[in-house]
C-alpha atoms as a PDB file:
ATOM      1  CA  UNK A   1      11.770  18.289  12.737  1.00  0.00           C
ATOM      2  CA  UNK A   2       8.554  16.711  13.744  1.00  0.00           C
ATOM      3  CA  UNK A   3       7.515  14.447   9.938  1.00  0.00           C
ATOM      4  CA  UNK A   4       4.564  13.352   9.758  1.00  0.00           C
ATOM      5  CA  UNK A   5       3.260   9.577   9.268  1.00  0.00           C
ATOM      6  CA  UNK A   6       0.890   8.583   6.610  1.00  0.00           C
ATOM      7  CA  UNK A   7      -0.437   5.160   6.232  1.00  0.00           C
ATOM      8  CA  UNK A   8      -1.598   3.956   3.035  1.00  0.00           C
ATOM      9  CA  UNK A   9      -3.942   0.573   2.583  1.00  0.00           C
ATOM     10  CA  UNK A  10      -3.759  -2.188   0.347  1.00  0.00           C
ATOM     11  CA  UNK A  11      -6.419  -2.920  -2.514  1.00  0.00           C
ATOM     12  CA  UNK A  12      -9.772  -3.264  -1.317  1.00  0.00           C
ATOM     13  CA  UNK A  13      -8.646  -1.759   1.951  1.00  0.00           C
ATOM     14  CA  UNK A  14      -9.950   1.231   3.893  1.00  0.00           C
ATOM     15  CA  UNK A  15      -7.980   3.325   6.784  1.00  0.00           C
ATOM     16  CA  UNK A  16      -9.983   1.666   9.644  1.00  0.00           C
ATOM     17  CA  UNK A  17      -7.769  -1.969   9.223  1.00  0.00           C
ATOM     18  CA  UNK A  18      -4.737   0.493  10.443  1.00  0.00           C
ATOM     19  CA  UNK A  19      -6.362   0.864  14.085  1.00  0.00           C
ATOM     20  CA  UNK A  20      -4.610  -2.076  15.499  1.00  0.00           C
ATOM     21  CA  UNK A  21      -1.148  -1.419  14.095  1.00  0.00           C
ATOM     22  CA  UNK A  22      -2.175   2.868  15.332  1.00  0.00           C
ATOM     23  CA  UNK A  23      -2.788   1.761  18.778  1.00  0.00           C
ATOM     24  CA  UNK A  24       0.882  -0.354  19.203  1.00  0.00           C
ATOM     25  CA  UNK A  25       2.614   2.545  17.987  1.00  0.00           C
ATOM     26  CA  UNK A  26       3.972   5.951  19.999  1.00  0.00           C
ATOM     27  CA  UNK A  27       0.910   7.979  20.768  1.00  0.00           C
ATOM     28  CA  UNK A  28       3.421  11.100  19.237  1.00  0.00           C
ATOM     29  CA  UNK A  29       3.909   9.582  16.037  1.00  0.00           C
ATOM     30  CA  UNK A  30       0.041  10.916  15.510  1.00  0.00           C
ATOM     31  CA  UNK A  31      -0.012   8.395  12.568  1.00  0.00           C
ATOM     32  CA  UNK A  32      -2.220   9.522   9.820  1.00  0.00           C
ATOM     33  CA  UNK A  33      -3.828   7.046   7.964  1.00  0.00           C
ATOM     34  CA  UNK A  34      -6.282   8.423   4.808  1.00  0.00           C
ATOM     35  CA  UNK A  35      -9.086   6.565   2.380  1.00  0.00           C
ATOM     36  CA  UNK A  36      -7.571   6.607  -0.974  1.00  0.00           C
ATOM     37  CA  UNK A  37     -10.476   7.186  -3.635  1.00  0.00           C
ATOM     38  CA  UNK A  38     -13.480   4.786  -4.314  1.00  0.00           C
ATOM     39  CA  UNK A  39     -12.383   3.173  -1.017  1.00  0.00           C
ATOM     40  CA  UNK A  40     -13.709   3.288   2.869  1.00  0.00           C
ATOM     41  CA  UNK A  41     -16.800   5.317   1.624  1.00  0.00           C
ATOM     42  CA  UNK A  42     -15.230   7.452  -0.141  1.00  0.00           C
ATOM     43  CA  UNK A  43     -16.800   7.811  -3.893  1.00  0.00           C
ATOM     44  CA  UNK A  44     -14.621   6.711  -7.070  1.00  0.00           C
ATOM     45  CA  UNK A  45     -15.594   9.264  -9.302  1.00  0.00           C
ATOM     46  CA  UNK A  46     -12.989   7.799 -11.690  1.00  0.00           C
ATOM     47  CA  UNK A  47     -11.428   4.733 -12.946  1.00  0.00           C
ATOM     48  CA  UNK A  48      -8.507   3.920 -10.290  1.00  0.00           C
ATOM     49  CA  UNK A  49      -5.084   4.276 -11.069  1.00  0.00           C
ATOM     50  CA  UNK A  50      -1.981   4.549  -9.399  1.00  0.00           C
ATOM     51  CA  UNK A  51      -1.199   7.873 -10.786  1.00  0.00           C
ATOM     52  CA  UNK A  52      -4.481   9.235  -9.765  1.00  0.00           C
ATOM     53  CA  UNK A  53      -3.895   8.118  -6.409  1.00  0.00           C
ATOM     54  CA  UNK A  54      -0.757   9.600  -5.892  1.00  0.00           C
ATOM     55  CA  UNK A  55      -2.599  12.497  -6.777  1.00  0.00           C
ATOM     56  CA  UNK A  56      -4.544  12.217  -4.232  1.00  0.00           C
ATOM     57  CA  UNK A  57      -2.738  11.918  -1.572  1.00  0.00           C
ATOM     58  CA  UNK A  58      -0.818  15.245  -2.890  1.00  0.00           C
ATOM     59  CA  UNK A  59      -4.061  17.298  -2.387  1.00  0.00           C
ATOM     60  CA  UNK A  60      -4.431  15.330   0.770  1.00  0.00           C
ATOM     61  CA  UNK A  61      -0.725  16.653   1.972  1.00  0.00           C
ATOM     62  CA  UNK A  62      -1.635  20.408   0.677  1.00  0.00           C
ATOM     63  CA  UNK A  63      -4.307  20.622   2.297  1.00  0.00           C
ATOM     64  CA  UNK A  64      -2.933  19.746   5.949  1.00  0.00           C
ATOM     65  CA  UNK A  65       0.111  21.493   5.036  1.00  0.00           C
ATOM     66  CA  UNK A  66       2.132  19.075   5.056  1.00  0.00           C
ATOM     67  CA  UNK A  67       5.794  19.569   3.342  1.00  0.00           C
ATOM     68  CA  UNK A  68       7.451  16.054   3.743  1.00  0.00           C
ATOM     69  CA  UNK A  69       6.477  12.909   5.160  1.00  0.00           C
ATOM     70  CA  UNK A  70       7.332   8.966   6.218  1.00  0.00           C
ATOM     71  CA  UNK A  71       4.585   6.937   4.760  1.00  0.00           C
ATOM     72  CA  UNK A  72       4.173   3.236   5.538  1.00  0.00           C
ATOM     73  CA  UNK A  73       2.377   1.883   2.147  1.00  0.00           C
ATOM     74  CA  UNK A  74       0.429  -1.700   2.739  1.00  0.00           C
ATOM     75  CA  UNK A  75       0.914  -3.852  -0.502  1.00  0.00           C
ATOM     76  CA  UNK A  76      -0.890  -1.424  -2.990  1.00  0.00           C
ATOM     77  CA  UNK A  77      -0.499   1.597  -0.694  1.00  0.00           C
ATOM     78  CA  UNK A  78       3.517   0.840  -1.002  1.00  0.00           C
ATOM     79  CA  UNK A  79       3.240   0.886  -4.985  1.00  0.00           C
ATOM     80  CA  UNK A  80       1.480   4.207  -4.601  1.00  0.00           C
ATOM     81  CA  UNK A  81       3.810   5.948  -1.939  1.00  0.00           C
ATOM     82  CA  UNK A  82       6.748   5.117  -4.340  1.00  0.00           C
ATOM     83  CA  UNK A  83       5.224   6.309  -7.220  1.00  0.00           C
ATOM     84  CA  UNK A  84       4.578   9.485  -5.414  1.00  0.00           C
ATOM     85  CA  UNK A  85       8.129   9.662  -4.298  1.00  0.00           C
ATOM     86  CA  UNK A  86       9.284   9.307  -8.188  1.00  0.00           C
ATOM     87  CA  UNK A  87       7.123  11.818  -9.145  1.00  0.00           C
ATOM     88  CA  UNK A  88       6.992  14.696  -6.038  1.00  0.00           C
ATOM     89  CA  UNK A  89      10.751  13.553  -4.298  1.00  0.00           C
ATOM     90  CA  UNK A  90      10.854  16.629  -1.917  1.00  0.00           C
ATOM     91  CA  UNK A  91       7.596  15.640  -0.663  1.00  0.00           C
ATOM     92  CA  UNK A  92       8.573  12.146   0.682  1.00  0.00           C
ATOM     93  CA  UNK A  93      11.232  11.867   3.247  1.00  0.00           C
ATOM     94  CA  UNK A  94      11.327   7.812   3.071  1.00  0.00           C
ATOM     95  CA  UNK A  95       8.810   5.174   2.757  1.00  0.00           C
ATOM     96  CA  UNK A  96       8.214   1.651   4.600  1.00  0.00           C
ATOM     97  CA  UNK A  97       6.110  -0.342   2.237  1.00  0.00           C
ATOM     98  CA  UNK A  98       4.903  -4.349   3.637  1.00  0.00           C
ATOM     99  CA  UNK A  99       3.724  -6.951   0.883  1.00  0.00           C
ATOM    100  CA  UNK A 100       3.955  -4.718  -2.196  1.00  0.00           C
ATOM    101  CA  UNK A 101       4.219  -6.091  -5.367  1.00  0.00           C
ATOM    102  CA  UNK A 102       6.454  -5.243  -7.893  1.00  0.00           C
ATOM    103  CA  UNK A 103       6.397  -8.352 -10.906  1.00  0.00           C
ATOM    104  CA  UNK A 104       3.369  -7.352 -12.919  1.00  0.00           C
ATOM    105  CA  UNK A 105       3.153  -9.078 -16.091  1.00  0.00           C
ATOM    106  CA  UNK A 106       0.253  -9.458 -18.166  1.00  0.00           C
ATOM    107  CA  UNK A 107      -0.280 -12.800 -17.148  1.00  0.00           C
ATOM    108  CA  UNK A 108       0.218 -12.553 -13.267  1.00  0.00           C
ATOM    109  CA  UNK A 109      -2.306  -9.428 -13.569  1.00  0.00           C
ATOM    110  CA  UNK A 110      -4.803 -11.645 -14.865  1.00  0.00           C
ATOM    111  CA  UNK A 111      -4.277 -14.242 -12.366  1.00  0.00           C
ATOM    112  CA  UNK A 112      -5.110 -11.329  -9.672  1.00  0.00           C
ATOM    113  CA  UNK A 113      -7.659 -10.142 -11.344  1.00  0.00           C
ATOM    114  CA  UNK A 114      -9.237 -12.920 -12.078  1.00  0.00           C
ATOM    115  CA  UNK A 115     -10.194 -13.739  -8.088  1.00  0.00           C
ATOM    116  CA  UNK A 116     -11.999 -10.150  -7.908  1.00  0.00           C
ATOM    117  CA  UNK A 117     -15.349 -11.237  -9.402  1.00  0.00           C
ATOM    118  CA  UNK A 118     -18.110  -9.949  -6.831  1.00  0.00           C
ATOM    119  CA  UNK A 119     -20.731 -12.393  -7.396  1.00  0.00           C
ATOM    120  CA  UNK A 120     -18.192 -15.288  -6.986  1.00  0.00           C
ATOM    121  CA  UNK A 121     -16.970 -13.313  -4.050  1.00  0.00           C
ATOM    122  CA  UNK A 122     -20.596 -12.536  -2.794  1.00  0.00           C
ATOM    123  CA  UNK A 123     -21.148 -16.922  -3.244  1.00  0.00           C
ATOM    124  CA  UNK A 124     -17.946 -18.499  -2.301  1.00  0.00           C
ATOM    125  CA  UNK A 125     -16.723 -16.148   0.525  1.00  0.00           C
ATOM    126  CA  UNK A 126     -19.793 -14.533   2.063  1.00  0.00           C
ATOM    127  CA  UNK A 127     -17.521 -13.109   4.887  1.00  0.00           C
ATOM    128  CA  UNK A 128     -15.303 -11.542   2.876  1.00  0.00           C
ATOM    129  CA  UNK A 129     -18.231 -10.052   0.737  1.00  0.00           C
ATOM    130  CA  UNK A 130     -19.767  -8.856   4.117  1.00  0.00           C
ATOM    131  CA  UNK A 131     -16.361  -6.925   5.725  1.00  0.00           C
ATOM    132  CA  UNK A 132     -16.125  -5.564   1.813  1.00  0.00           C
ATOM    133  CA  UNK A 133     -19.453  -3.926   2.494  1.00  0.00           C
ATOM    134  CA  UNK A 134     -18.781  -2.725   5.435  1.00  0.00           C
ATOM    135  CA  UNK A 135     -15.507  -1.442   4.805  1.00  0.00           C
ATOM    136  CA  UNK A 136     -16.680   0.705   1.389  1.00  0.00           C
ATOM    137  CA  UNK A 137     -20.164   1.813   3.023  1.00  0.00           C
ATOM    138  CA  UNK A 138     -21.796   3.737   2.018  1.00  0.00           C
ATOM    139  CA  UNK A 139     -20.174   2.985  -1.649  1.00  0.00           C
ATOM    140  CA  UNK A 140     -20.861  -0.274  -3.733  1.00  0.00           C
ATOM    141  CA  UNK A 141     -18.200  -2.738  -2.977  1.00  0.00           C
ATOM    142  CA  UNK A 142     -18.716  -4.344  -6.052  1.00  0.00           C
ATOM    143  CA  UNK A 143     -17.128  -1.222  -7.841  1.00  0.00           C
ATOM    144  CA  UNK A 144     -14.522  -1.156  -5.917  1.00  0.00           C
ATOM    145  CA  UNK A 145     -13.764  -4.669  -6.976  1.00  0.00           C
ATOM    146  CA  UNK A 146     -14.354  -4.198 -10.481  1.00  0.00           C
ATOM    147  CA  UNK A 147     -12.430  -1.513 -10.302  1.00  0.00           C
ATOM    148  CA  UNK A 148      -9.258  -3.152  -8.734  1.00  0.00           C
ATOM    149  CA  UNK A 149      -9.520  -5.884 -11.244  1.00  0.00           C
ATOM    150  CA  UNK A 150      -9.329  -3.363 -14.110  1.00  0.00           C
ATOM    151  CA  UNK A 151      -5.958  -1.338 -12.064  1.00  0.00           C
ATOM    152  CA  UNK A 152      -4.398  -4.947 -11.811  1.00  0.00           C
ATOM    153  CA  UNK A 153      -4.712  -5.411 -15.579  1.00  0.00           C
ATOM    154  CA  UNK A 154      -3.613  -1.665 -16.208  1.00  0.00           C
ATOM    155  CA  UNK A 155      -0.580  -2.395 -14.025  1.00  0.00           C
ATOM    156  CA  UNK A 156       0.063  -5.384 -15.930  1.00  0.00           C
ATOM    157  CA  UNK A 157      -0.058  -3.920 -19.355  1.00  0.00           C
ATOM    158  CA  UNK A 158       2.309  -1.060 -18.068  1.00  0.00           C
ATOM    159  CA  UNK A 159       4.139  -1.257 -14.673  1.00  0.00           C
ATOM    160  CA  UNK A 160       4.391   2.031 -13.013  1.00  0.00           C
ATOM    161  CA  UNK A 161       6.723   1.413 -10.816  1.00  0.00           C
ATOM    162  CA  UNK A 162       9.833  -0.421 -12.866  1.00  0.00           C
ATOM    163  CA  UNK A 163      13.348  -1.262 -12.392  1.00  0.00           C
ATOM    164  CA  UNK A 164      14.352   2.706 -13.809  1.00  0.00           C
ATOM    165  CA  UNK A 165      12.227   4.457 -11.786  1.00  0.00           C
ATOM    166  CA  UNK A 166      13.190   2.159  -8.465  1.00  0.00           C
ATOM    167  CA  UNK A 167      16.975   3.201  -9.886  1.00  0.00           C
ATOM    168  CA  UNK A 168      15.642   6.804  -9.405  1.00  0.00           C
ATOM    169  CA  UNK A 169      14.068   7.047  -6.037  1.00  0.00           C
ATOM    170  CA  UNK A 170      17.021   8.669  -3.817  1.00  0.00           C
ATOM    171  CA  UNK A 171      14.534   8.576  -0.736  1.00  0.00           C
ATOM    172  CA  UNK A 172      15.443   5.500   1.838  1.00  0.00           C
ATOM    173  CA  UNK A 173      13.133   2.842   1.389  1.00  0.00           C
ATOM    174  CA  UNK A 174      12.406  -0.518   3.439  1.00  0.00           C
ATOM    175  CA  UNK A 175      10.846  -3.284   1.292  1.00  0.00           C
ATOM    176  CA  UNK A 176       9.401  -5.797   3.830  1.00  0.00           C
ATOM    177  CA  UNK A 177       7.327  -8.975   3.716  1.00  0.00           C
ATOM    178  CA  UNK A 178       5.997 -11.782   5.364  1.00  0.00           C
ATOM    179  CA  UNK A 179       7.845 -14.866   5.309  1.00  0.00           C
ATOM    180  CA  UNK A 180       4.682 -16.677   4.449  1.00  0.00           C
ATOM    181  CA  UNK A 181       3.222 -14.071   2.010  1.00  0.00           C
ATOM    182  CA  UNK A 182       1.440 -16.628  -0.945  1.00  0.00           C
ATOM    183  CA  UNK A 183       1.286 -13.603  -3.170  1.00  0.00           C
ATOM    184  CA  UNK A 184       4.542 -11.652  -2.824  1.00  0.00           C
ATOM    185  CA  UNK A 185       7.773 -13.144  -3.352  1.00  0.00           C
ATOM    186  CA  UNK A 186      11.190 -13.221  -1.642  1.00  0.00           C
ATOM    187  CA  UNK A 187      13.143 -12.917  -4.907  1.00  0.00           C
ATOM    188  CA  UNK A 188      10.458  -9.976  -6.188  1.00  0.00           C
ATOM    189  CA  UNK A 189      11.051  -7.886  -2.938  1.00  0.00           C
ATOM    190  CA  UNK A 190      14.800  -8.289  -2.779  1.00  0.00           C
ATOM    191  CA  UNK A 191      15.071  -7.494  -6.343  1.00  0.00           C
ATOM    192  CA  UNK A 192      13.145  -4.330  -5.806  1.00  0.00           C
ATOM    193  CA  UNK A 193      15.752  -3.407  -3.115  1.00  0.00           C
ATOM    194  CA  UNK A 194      19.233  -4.184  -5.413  1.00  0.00           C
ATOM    195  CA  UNK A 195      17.396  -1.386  -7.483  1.00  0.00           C
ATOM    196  CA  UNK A 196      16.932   1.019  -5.070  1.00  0.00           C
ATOM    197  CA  UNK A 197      19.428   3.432  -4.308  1.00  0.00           C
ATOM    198  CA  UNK A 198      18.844   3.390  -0.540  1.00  0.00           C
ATOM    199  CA  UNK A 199      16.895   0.246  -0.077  1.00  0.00           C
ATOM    200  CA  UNK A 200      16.464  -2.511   2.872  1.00  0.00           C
ATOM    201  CA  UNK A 201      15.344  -5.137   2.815  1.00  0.00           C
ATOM    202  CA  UNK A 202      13.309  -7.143   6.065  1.00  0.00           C
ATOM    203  CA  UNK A 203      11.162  -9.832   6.535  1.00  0.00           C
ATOM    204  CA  UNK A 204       8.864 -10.519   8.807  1.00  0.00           C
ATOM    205  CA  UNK A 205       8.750 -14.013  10.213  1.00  0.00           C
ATOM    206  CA  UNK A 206       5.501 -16.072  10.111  1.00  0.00           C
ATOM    207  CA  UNK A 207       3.756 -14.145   8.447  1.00  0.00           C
ATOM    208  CA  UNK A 208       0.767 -13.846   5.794  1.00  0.00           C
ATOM    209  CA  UNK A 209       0.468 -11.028   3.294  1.00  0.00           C
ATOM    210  CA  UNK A 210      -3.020 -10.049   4.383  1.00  0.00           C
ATOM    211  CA  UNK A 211      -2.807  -6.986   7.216  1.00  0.00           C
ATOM    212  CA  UNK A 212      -5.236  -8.846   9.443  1.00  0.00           C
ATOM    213  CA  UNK A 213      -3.257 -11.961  10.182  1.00  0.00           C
ATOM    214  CA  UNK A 214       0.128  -9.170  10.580  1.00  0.00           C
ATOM    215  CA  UNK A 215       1.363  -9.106  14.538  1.00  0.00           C
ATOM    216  CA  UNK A 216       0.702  -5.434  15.568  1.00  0.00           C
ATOM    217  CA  UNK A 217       3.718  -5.261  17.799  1.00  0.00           C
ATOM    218  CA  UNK A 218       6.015  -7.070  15.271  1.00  0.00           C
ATOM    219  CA  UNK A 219       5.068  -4.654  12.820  1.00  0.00           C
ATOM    220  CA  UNK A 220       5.331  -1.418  15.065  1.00  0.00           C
ATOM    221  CA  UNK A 221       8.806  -2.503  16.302  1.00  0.00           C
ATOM    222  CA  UNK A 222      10.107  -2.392  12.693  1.00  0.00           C
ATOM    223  CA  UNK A 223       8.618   0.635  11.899  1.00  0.00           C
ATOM    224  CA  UNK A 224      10.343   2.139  15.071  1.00  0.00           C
ATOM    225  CA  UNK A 225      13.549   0.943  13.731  1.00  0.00           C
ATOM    226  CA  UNK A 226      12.868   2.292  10.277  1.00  0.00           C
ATOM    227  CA  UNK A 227      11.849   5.906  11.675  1.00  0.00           C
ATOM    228  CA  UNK A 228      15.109   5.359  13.979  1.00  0.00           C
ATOM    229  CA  UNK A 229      17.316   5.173  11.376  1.00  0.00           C
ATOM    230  CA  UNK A 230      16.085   8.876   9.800  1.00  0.00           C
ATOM    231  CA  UNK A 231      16.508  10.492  12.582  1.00  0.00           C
END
């Protein structure tokens, strides 16, 4: 049986930052890698939420017909794929998810969410303002970081994905990170995994939490191994 392989991005993300990670992987994988709403152009027509955007990508397998896939979730994308896998199980075969995090408290979402501030983005890191824009065109990237701001404090008033519904998910899943990830822990990733029936756990050595600065190849070669193992 030939599953399909979705790719979900982070927060702030779009589908294009996949093409690198796409182009080291096997051409029949035909990796599928989607905008989730309000990002990569696509319009947010309502406030974001993690629920919503498992929604989403629900329609999104409907409408290609897809019955079950892998999906590899990026940091947000992971909390999203799992959430979907809680709530639709015989939809996701297993998920991959890299730099995902899972210990939101009140005050660590307000930590987060106080960085996304577009005009101190737009001042301080005129770069980063500039890919924003690019990535979200033709949306308003300042939404879609007033928006993230206000999921990170949603998440931190009410964590979607907690300890009980980790203890729930039956599908296998492989919580990785960087060795170097600033932003998600060792401890919080591993702790994730003791709660999940059928998790693993991997790191990847020297290496940041943001996709950019994540090796390609290294990356590919563990998804390989992941995919290996459900066949």
């Amino acid at each position: 049986m030939n599953i399909p392989f979705l790719l979900l991005h982070g927060a702030l993300g779009a589908k294009q930052q996949f093409n690198p990670l796409l182009s080291a992987l096997p051409d029949s994988w035909n990796g599928q890698p989607i905008n989730l709403p309000g990002h990569g152009g696509l319009p947010a027509n309502e406030t974001f939420s993690i629920e919503k955007m498992a929604e989403f990508v629900l329609q999104w397998l409907d409408n290609q017909n897809f019955a079950q896939i892998d999906i590899f979730g990026y940091s947000m994308g992971g909390y999203v794929a799992l959430w979907l896998a809680y709530t639709h199980p015989a939809r996701v075969r297993s998920i991959f998810t890299l730099g995902t995090q899972f210990d939101w408290t009140p005050e660590s979402a307000a930590k987060e969410a106080g960085r996304l501030n577009p005009a101190k983005i737009a001042e301080k890191v005129p770069a980063f303002a500039a890919q924003l824009e690019q990535l979200h065109a033709p949306e308003d990237w300042q939404l879609v970081v007033r928006q993230t701001a206000d999921l990170l404090t949603q998440l931190g008033e009410n964590p979607l994905v907690s300890p009980q519904v980790l203890q729930s998910i039956q599908q296998p899943v492989w919580i990785a990170r960087g060795s170097d990830d600033q932003m998600v822990s060792r401890e919080t990733s591993e702790n994730a995994v003791q709660n999940l029936p059928n998790g693993h756990f991997v790191e990847l050595p020297e290496t940041k939490h943001p996709l950019e600065q994540v090796d390609p190849a290294l990356l590919a070669q563990m998804l390989e191994h992941w995919r290996g193992e459900m066949a």
